[in-house]
PDB file of N, CA and C in Angstrom:
ATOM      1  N   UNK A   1     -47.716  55.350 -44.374  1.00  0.00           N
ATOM      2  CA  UNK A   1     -46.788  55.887 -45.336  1.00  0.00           C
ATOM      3  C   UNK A   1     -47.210  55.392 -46.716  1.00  0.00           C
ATOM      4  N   UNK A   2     -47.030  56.394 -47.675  1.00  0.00           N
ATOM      5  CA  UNK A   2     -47.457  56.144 -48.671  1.00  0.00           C
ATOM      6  C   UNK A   2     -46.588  55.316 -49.798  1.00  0.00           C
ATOM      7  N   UNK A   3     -47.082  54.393 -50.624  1.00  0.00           N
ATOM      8  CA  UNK A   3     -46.528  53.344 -51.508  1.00  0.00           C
ATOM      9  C   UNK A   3     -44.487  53.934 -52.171  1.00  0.00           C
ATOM     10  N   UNK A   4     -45.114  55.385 -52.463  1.00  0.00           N
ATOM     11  CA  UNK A   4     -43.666  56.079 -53.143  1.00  0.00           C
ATOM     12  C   UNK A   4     -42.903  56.314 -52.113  1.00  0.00           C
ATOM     13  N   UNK A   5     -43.578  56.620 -51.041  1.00  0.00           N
ATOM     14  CA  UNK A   5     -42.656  57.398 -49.665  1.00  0.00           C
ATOM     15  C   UNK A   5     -41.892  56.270 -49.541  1.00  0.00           C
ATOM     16  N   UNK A   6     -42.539  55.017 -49.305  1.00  0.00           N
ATOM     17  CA  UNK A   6     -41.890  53.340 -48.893  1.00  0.00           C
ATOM     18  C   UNK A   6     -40.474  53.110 -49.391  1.00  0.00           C
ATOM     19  N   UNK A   7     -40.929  53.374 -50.983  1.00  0.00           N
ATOM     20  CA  UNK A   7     -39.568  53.177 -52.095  1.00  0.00           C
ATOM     21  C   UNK A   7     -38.978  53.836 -51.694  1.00  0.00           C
ATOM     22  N   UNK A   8     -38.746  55.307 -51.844  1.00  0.00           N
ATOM     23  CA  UNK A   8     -38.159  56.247 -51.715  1.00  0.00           C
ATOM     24  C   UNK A   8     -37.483  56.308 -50.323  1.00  0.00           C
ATOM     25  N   UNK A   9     -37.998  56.012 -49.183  1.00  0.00           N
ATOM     26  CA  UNK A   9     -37.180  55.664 -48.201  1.00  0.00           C
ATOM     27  C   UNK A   9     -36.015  54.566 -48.485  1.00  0.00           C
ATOM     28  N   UNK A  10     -36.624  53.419 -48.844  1.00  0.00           N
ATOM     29  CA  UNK A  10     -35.743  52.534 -48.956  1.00  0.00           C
ATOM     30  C   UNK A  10     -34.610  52.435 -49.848  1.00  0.00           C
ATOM     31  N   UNK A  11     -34.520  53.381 -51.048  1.00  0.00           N
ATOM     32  CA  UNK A  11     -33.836  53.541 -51.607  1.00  0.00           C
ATOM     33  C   UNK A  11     -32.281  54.838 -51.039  1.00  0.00           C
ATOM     34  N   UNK A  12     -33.461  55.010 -49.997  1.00  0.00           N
ATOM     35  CA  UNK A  12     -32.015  56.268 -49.779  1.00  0.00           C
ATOM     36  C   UNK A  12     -31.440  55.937 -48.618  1.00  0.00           C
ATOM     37  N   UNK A  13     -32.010  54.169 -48.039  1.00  0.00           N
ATOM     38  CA  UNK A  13     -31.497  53.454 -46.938  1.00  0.00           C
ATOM     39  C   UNK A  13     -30.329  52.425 -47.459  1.00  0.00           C
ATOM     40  N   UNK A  14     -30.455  52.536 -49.055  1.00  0.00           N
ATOM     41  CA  UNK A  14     -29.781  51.355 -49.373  1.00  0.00           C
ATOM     42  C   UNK A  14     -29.576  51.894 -50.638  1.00  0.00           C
ATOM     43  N   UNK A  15     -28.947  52.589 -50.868  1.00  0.00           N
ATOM     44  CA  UNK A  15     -28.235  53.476 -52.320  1.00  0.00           C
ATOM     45  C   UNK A  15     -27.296  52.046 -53.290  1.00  0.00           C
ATOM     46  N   UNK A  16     -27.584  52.689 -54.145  1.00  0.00           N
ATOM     47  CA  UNK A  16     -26.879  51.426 -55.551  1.00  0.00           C
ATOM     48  C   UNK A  16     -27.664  50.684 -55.941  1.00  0.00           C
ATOM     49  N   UNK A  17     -28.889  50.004 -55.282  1.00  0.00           N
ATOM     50  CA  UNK A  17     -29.334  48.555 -55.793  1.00  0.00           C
ATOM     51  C   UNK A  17     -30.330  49.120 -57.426  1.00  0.00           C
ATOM     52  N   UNK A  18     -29.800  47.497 -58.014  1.00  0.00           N
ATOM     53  CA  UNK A  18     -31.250  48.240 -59.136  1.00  0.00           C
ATOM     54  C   UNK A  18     -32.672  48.054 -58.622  1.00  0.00           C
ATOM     55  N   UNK A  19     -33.286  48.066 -59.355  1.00  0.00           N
ATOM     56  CA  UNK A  19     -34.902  47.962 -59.591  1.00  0.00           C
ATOM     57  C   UNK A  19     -35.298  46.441 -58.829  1.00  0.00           C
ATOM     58  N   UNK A  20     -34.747  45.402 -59.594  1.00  0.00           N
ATOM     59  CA  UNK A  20     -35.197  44.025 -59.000  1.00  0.00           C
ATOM     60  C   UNK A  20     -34.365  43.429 -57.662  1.00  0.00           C
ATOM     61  N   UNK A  21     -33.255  44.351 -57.624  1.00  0.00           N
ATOM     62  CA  UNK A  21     -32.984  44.032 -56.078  1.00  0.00           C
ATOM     63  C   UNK A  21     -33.825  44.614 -55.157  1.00  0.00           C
ATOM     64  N   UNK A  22     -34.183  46.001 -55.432  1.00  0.00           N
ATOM     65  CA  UNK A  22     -35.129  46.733 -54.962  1.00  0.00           C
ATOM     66  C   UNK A  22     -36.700  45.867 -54.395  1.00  0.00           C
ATOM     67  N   UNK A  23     -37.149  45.175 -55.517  1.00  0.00           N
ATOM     68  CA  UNK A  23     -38.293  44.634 -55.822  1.00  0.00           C
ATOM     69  C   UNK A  23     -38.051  43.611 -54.661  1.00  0.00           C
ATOM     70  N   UNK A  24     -37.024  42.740 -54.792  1.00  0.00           N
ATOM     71  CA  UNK A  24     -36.637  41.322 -53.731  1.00  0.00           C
ATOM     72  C   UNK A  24     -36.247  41.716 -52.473  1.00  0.00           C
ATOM     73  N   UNK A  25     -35.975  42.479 -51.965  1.00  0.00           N
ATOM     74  CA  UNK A  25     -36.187  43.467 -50.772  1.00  0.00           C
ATOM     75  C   UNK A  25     -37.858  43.829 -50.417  1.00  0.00           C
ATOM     76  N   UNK A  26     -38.783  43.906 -50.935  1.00  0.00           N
ATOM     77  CA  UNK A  26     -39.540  43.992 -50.561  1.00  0.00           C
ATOM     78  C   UNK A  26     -40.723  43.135 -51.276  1.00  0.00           C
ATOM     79  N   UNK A  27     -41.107  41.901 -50.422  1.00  0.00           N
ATOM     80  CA  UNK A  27     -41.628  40.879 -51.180  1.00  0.00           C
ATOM     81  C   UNK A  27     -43.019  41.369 -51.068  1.00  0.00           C
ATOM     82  N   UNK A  28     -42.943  42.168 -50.135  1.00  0.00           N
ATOM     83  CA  UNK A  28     -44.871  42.728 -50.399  1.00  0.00           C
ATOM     84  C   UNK A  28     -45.604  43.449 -51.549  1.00  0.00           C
ATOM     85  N   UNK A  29     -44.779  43.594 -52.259  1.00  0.00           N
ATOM     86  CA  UNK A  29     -45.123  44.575 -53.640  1.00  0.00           C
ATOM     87  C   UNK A  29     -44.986  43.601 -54.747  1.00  0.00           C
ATOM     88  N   UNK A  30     -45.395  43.923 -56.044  1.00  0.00           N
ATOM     89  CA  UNK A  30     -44.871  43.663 -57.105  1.00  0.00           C
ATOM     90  C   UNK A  30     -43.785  43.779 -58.070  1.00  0.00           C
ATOM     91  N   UNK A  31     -42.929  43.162 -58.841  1.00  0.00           N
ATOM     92  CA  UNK A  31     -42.125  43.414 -59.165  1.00  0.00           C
ATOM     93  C   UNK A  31     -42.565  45.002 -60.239  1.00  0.00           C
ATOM     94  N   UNK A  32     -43.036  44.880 -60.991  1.00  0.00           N
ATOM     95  CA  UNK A  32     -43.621  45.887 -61.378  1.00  0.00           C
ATOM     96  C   UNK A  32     -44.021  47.347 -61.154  1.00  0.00           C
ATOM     97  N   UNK A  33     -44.574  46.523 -59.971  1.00  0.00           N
ATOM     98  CA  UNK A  33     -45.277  47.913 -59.465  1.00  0.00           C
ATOM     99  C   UNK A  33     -43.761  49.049 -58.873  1.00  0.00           C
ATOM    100  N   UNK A  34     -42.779  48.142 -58.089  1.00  0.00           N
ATOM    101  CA  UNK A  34     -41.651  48.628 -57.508  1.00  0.00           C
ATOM    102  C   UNK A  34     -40.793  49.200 -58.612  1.00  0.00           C
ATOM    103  N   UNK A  35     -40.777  48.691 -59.666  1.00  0.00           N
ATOM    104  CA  UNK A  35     -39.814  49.134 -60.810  1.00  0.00           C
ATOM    105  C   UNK A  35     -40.912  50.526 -61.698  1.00  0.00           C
ATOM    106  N   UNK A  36     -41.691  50.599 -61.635  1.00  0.00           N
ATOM    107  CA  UNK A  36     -42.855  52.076 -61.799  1.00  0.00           C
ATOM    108  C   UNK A  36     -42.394  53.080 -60.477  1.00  0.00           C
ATOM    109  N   UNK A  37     -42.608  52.605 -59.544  1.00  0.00           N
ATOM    110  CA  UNK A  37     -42.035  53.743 -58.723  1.00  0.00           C
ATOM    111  C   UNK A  37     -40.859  54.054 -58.765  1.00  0.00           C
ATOM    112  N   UNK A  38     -39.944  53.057 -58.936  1.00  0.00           N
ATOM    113  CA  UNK A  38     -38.744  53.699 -58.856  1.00  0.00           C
ATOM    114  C   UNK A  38     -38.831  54.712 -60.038  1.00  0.00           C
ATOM    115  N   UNK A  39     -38.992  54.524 -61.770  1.00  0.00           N
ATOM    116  CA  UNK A  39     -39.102  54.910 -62.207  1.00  0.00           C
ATOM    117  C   UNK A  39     -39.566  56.721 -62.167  1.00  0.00           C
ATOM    118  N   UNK A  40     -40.882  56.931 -61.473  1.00  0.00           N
ATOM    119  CA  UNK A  40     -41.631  58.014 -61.111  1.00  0.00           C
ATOM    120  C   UNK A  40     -40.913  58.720 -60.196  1.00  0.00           C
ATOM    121  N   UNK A  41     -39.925  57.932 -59.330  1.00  0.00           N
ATOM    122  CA  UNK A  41     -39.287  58.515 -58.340  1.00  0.00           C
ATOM    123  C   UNK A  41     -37.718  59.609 -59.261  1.00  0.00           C
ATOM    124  N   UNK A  42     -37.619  58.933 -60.051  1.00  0.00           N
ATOM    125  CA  UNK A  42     -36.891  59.479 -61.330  1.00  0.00           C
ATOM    126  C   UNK A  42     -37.456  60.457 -61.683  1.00  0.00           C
ATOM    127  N   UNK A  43     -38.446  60.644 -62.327  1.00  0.00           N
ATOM    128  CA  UNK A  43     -38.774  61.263 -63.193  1.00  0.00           C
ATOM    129  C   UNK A  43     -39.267  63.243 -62.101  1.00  0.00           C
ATOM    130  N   UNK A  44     -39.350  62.266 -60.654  1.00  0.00           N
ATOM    131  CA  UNK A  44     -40.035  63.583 -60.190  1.00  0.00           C
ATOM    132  C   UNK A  44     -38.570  64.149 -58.952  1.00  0.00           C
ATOM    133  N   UNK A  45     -37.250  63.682 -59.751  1.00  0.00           N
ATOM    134  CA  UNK A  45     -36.424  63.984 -59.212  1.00  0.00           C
ATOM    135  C   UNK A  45     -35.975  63.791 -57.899  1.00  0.00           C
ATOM    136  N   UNK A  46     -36.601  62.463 -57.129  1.00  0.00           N
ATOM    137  CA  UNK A  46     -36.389  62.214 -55.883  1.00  0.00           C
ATOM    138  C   UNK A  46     -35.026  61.051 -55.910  1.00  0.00           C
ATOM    139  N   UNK A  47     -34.921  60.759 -57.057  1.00  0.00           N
ATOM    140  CA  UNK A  47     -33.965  59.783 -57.123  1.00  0.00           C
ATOM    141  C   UNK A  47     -33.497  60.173 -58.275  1.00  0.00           C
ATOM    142  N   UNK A  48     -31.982  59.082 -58.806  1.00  0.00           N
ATOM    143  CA  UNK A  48     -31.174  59.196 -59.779  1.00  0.00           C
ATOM    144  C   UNK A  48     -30.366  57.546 -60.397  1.00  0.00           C
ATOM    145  N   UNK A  49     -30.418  58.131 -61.920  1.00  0.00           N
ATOM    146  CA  UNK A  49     -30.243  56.363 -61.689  1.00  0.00           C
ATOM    147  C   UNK A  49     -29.104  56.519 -62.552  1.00  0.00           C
ATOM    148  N   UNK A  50     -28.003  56.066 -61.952  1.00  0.00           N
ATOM    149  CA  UNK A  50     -26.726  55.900 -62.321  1.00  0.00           C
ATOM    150  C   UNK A  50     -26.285  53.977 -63.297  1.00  0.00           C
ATOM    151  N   UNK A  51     -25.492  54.448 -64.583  1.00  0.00           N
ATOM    152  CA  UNK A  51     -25.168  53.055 -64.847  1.00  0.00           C
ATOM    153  C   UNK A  51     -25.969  52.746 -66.347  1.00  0.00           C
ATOM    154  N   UNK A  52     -25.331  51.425 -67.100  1.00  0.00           N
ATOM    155  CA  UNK A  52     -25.876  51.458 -68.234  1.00  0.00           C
ATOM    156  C   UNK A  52     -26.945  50.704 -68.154  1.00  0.00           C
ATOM    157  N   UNK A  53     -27.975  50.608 -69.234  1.00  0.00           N
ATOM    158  CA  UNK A  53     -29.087  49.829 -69.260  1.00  0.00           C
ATOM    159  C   UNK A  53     -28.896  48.573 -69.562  1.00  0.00           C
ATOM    160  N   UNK A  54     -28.633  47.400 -69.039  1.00  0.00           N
ATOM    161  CA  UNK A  54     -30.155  47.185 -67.878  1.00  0.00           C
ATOM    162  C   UNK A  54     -29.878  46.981 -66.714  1.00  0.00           C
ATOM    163  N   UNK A  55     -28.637  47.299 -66.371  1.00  0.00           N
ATOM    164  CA  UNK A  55     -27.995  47.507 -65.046  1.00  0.00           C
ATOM    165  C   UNK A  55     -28.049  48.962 -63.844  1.00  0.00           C
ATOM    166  N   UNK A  56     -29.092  48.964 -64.355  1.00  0.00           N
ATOM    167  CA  UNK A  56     -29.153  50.907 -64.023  1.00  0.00           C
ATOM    168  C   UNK A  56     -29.350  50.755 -61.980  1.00  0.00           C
ATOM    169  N   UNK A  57     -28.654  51.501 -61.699  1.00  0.00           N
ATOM    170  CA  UNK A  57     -28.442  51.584 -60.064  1.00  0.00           C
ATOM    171  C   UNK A  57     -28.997  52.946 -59.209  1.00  0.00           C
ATOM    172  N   UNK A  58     -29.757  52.692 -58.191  1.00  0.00           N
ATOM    173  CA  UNK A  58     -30.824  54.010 -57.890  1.00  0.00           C
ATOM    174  C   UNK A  58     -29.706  54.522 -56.763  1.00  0.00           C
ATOM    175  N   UNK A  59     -29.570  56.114 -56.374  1.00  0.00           N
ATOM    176  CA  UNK A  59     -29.948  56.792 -55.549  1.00  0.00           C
ATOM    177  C   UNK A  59     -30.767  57.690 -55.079  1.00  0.00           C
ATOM    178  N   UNK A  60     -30.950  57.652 -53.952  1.00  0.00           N
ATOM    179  CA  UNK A  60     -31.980  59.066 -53.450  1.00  0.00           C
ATOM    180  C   UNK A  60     -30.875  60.379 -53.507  1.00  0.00           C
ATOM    181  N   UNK A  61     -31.875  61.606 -53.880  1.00  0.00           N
ATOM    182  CA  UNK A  61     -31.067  62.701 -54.503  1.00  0.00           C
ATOM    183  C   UNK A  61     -32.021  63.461 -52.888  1.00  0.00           C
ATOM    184  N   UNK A  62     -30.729  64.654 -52.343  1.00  0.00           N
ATOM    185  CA  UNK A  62     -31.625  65.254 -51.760  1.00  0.00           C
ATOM    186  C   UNK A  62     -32.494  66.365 -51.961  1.00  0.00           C
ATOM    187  N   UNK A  63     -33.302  66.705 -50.681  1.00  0.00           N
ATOM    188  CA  UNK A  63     -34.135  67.693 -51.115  1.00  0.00           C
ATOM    189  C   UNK A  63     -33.867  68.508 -51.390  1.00  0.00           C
ATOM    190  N   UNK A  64     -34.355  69.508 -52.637  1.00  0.00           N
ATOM    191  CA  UNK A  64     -34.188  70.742 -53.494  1.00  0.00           C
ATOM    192  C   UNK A  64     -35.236  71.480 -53.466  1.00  0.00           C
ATOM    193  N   UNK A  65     -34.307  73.059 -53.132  1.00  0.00           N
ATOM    194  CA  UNK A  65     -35.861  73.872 -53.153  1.00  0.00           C
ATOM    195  C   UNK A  65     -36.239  74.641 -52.451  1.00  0.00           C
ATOM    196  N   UNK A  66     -36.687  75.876 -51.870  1.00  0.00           N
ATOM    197  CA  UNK A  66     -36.993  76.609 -50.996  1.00  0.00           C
ATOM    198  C   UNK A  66     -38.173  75.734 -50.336  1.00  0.00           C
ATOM    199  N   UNK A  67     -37.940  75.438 -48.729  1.00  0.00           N
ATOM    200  CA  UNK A  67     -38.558  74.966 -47.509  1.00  0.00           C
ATOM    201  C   UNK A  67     -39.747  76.232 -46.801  1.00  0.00           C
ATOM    202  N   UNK A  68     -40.645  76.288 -46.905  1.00  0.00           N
ATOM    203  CA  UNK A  68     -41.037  77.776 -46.323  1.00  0.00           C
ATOM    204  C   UNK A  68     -41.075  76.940 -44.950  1.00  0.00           C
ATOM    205  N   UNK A  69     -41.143  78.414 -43.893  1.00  0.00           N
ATOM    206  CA  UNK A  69     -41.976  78.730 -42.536  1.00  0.00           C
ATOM    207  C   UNK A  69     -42.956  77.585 -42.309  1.00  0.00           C
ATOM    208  N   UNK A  70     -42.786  76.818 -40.852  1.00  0.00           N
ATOM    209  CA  UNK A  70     -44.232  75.861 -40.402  1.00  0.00           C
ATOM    210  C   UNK A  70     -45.085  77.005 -40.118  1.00  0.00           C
ATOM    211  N   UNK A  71     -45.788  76.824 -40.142  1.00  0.00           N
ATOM    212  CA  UNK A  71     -47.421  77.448 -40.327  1.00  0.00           C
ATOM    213  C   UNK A  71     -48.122  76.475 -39.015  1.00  0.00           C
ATOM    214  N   UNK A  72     -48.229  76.848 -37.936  1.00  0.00           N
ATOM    215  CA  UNK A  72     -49.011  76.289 -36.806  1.00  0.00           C
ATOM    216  C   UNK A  72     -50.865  76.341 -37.237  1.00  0.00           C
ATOM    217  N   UNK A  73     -51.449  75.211 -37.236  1.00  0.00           N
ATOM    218  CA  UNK A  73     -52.706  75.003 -37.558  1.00  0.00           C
ATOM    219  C   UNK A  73     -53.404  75.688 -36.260  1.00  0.00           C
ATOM    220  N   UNK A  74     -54.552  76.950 -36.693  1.00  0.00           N
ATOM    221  CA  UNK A  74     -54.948  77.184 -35.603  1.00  0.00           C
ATOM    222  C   UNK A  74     -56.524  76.366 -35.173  1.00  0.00           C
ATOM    223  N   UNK A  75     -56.577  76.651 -33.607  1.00  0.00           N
ATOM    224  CA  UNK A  75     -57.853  75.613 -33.173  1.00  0.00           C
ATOM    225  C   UNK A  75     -59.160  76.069 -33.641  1.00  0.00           C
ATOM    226  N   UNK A  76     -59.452  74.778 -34.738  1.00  0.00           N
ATOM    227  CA  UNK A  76     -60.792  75.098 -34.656  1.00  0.00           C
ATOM    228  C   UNK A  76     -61.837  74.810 -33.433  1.00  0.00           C
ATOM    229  N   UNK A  77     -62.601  75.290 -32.964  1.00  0.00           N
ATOM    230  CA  UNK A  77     -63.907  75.327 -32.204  1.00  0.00           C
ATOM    231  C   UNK A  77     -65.293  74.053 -33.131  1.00  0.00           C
ATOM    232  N   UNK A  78     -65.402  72.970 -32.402  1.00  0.00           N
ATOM    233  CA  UNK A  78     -66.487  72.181 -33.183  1.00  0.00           C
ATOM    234  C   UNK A  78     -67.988  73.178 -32.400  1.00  0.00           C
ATOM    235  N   UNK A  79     -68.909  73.205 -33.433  1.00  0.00           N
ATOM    236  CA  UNK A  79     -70.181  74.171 -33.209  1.00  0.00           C
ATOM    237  C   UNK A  79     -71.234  72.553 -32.791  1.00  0.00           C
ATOM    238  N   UNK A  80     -71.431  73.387 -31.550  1.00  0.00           N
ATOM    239  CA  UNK A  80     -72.745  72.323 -30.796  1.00  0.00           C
ATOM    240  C   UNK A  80     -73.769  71.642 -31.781  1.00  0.00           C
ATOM    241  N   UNK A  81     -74.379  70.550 -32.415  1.00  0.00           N
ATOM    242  CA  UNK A  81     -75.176  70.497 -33.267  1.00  0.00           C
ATOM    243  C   UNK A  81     -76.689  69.922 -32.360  1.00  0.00           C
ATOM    244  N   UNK A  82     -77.624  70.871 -32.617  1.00  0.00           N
ATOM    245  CA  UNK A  82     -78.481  70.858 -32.013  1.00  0.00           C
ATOM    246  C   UNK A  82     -79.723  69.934 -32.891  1.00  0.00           C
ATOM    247  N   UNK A  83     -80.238  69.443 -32.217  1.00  0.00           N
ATOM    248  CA  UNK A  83     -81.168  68.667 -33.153  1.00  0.00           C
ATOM    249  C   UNK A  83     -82.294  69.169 -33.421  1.00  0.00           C
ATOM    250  N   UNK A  84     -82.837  69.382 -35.063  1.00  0.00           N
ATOM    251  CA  UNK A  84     -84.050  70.013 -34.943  1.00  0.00           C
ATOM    252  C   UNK A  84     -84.907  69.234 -34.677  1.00  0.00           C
ATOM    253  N   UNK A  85     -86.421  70.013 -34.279  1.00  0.00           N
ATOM    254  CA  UNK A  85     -87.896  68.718 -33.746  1.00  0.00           C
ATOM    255  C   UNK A  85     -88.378  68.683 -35.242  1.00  0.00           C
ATOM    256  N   UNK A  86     -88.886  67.299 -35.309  1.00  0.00           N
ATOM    257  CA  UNK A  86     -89.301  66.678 -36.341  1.00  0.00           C
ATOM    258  C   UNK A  86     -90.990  66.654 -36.189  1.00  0.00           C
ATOM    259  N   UNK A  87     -91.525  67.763 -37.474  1.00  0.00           N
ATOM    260  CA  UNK A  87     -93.056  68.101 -37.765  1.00  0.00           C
ATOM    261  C   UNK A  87     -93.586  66.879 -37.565  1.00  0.00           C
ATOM    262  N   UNK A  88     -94.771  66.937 -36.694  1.00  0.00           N
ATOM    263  CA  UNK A  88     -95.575  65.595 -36.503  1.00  0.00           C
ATOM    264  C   UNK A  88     -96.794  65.838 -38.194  1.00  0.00           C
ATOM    265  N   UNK A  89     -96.832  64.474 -38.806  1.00  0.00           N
ATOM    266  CA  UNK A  89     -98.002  64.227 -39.947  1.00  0.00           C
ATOM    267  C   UNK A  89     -99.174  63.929 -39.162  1.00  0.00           C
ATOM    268  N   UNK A  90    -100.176  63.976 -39.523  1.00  0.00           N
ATOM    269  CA  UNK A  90    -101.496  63.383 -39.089  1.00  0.00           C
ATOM    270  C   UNK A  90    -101.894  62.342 -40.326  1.00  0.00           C
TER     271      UNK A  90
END
């Protein structure tokens, strides 16, 4: 799972916290780095941040948007790879 997916889960597991509670919840990251995602997670509308500054409090917003049709991947066939003979030098 990817670094934003992480946040973004966790934020919509645990609605209200700010940024550095966020951050102390997950000691594997940086404080930084966690307060950028949340941020981005803002900005690309996956979250919402309620409250005045510097107290600002995250939720996850849900998904918006037309969902299309799964699309079943069809089977590719792997092609035999044959080895070519290698020209003898003199």
């Amino acid at each position: 799972m990817s670094f934003l997916k992480t946040i973004q889960m966790f934020v919509a597991n645990n609605p209200g916290l700010t940024n550095k509670q966020i951050a102390a919840a997950l000691p594997d990251y940086e404080l930084h780095s966690v307060q950028r995602a949340v941020c981005r997670l803002v900005m690309l509308n996956r979250a919402e941040r309620k409250g005045v500054r510097p107290n600002f409090r995250y939720y996850a917003k849900a998904p918006t948007g037309p969902i299309g049709p799964i699309i079943p991947r069809a089977p590719i066939e792997k092609a035999e790879i044959i080895p070519e003979p290698i020209p003898k030098t003199c």
